[in-house]
Protein backbone atom coordinates (compact mmCIF):
# COMPACT_ATOMS: atom_id res chain seq x y z
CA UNK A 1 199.15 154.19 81.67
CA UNK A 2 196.78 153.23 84.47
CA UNK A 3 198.35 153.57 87.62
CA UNK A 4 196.61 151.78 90.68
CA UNK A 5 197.43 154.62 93.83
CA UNK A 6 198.37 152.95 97.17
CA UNK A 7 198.37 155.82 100.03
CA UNK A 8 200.36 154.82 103.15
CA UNK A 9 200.08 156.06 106.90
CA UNK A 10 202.05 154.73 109.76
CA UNK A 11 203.22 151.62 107.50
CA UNK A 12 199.50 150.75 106.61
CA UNK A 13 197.41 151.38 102.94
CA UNK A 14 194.82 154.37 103.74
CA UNK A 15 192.18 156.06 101.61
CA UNK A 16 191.09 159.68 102.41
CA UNK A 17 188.05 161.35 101.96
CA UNK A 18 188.69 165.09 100.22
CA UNK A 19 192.48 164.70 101.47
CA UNK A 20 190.84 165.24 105.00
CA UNK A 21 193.04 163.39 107.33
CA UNK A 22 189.90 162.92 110.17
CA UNK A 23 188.32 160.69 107.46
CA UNK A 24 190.46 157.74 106.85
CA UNK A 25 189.20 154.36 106.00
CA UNK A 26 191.94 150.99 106.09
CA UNK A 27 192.49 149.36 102.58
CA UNK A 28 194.92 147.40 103.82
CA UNK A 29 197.02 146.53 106.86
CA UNK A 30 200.19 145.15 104.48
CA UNK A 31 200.57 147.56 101.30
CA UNK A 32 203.37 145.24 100.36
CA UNK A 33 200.57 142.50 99.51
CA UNK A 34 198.58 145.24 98.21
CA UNK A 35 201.56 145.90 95.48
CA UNK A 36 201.97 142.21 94.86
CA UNK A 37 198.34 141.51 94.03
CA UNK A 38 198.05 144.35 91.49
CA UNK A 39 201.89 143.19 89.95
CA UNK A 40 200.40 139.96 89.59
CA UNK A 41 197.00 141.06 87.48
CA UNK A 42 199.53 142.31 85.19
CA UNK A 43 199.76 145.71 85.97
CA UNK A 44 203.49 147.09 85.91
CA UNK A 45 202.69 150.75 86.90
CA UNK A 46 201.97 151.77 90.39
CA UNK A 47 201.49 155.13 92.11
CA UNK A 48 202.30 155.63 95.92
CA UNK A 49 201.50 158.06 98.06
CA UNK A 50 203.49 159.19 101.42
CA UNK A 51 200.74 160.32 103.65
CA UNK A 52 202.36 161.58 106.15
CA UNK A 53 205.48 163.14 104.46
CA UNK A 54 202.88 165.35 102.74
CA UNK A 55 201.61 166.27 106.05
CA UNK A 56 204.70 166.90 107.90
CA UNK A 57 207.20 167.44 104.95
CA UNK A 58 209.50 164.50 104.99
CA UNK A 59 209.59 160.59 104.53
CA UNK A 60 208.06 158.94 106.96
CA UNK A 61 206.86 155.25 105.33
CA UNK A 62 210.40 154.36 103.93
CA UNK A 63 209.79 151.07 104.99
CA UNK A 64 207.05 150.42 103.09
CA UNK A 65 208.04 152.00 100.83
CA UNK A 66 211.53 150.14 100.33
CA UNK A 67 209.51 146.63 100.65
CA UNK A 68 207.44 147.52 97.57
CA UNK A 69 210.28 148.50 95.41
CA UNK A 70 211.90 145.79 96.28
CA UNK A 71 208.58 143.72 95.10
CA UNK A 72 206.96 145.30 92.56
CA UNK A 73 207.98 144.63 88.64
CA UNK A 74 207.75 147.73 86.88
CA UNK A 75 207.30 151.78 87.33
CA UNK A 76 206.92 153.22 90.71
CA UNK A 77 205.97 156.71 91.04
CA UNK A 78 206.06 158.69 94.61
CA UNK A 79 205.24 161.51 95.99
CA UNK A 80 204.20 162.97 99.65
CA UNK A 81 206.67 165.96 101.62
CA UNK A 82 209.53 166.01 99.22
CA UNK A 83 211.19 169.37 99.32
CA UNK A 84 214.68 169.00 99.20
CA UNK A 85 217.45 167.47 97.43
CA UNK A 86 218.06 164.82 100.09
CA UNK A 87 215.17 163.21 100.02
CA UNK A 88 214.95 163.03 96.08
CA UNK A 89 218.36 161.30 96.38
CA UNK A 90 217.03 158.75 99.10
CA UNK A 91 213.93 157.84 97.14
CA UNK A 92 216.25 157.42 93.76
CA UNK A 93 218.34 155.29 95.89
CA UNK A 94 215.85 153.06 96.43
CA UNK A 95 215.29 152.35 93.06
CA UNK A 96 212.11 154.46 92.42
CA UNK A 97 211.67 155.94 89.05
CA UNK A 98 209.50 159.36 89.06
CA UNK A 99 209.09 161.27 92.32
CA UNK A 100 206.42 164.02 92.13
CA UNK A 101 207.06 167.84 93.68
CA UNK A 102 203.78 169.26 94.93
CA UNK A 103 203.88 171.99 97.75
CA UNK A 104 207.16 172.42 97.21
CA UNK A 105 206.66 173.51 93.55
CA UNK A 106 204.81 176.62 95.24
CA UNK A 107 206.72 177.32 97.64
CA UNK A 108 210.48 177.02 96.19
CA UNK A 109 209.94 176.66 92.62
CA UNK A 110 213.96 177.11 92.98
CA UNK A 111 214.54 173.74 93.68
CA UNK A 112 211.96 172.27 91.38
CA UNK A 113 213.92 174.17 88.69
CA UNK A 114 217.64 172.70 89.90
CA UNK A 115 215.53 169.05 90.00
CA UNK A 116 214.40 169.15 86.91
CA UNK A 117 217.59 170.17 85.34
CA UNK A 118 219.45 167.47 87.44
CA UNK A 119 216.79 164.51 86.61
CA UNK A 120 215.06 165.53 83.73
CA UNK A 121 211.13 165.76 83.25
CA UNK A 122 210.95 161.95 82.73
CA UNK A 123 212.19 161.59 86.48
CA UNK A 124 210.55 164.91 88.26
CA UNK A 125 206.62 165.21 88.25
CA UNK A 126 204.72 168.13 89.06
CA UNK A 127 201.37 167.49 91.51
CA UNK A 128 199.08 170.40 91.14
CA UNK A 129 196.76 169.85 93.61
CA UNK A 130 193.77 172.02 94.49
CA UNK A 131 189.80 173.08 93.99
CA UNK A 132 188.22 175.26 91.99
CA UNK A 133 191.19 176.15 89.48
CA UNK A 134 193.39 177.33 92.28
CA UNK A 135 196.02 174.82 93.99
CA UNK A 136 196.26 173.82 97.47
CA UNK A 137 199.97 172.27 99.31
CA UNK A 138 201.31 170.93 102.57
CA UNK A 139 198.94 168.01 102.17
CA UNK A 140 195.75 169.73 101.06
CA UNK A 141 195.84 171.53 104.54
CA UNK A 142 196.10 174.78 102.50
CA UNK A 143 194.83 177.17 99.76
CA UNK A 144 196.96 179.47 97.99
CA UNK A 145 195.50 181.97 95.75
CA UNK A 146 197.74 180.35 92.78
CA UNK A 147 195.95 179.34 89.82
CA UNK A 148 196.43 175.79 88.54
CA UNK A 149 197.24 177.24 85.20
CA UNK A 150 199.70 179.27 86.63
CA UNK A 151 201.68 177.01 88.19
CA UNK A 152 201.80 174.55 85.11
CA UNK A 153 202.82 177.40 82.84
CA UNK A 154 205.53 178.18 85.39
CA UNK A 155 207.01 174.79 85.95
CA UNK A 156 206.62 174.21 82.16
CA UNK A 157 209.28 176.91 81.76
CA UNK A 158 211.12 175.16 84.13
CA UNK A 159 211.52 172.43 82.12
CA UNK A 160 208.72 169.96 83.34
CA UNK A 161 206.37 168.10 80.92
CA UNK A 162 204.24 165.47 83.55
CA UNK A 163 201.48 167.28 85.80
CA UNK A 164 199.72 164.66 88.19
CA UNK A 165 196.10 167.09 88.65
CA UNK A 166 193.97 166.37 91.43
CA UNK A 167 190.62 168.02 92.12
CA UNK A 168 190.43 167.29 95.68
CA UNK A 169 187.00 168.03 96.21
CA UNK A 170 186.81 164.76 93.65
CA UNK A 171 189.17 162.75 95.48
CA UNK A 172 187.65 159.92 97.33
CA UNK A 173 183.93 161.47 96.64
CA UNK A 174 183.29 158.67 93.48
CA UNK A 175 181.66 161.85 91.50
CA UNK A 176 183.96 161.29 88.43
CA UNK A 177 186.44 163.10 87.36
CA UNK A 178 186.98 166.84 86.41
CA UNK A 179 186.90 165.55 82.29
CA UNK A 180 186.10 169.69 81.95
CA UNK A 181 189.41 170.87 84.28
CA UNK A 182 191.50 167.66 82.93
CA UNK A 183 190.53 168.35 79.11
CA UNK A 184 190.45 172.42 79.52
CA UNK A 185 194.45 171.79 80.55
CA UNK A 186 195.19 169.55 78.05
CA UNK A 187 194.42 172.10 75.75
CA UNK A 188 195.94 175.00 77.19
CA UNK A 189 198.83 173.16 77.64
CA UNK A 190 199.33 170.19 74.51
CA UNK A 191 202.99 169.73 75.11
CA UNK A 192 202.50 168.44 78.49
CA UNK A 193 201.09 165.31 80.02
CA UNK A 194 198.28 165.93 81.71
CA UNK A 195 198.02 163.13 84.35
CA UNK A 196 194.08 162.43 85.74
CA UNK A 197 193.94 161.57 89.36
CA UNK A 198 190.69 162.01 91.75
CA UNK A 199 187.03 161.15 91.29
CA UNK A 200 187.35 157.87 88.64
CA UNK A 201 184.66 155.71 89.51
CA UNK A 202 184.68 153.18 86.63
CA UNK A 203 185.98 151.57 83.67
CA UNK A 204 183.82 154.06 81.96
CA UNK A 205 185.31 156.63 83.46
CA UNK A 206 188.61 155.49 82.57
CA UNK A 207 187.58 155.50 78.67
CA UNK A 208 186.07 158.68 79.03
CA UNK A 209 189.47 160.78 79.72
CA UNK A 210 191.73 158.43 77.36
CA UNK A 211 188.97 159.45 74.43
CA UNK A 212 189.03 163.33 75.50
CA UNK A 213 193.23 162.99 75.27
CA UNK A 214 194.19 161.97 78.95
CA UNK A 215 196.01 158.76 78.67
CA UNK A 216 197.52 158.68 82.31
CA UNK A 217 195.07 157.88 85.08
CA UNK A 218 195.65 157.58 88.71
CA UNK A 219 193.02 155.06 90.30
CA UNK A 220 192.32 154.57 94.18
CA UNK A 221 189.00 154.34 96.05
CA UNK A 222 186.95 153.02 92.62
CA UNK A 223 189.45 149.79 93.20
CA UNK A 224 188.84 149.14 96.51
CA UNK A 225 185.16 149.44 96.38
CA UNK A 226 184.98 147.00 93.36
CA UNK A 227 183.70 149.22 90.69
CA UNK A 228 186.81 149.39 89.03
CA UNK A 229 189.02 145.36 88.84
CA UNK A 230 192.70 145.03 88.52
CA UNK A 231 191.55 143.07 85.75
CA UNK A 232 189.46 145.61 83.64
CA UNK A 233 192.73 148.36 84.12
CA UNK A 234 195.14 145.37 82.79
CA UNK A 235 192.69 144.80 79.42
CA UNK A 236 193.19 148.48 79.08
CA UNK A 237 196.79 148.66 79.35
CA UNK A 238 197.35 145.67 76.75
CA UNK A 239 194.78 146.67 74.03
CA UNK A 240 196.94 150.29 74.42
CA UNK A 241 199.95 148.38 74.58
């Protein structure tokens, strides 16, 4: 699946450059109209982003985030500051149907381990996060020293089979997509699903990973520049389909 990314700040649809908070451009002053527009291409995946839960480690675009659900025909995926089981509660509430673990997965892999044997793997996503192999948390404020590999081996134990990987120094930069880091993964690790997300510029880019194995894409910035139409990512999804 192809799943269009909306990332929301105070209420509104933001893009970041790098995850760097100081660079933020405006997609879109009502995400909810965002959301409707790709539902009605066709599209019935969509992947949101809490901006500022990541940053400050709990919801803080429920709103939004309620309106959309309430909108949008088909699977909703979230993630952004969710590190307890309160919050995954809240968001399941509302109706959404995967929420991804990031920092969290770091720092209290205890919890990610009673999630995903409370949910299931279908429900709890892993998002390793990070540059140059090693994985960064708390909004991409931080490096660890933790390998990406690592972490996926250790949350694999745990039960989880869905890994949303961002390169971050990809994200927002329209240089592609780590195909070598994505790929590399996939191999290391063929029982998971390996979930692309940073750097996709183009449709071309998009065939690229789903003919090196990666059949889960997250797009963002390549949409709202106009490389990349609703249209061309709905042709995809029905000649897969």
């Amino acid at each position: 699946m192809i799943f269009p990314a909306i990332d929301l700040q105070e209420g509104k649809s933001v893009r970041l450059f790098q995850g760097d908070f100081k660079k933020k451009t405006l997609v879109n002053e009502n995400p909810l109209e965002q959301a409707k527009k790709i539902n009605q291409s066709g599209i019935r995946q969509l992947h949101l982003v809490d901006l500022d839960g990541a940053k400050i480690g709990k919801p803080q675009n429920l709103d939004a985030i309620k309106e959309i659900r309430t909108h949008f025909e088909g699977v909703i995926e979230l993630g952004g500051g969710i590190r307890n089981f309160k919050q995954l509660e809240r968001y399941f509430e509302l109706g959404l149907d995967r929420l991804i673990i990031g920092s969290a997965a770091l720092k209290n892999p205890a919890f990610v381990r009673s999630a995903l044997a409370q949910y299931g793997p279908e429900k709890i996503v892993i998002g390793v996060d990070g540059a140059n192999g090693r994985v960064a948390i708390n909004g991409w404020l931080e490096q660890s020293e933790t390998t990406m590999t690592d972490l996926i081996a250790e949350m694999q134990i745990a039960g989880a089979r869905h890994f949303v990987v961002t390169d971050v120094a990809r994200d927002g930069a329209m240089q592609g997509a780590n195909t070598e880091l994505l790929t590399d993964l996939k191999n290391t690790f063929p029982t998971c699903n390996i979930i692309a997300s940073g750097g996709i510029r183009d449709i071309n880019d998009i065939k690229a990973l789903t003919e090196s194995g990666i059949s889960d894409i997250i797009v963002g910035k390549a949409l709202y520049e106009g490389r990349l139409t609703l249209e061309e990512i709905a042709e995809v999804e029905k000649n897969v389909g």
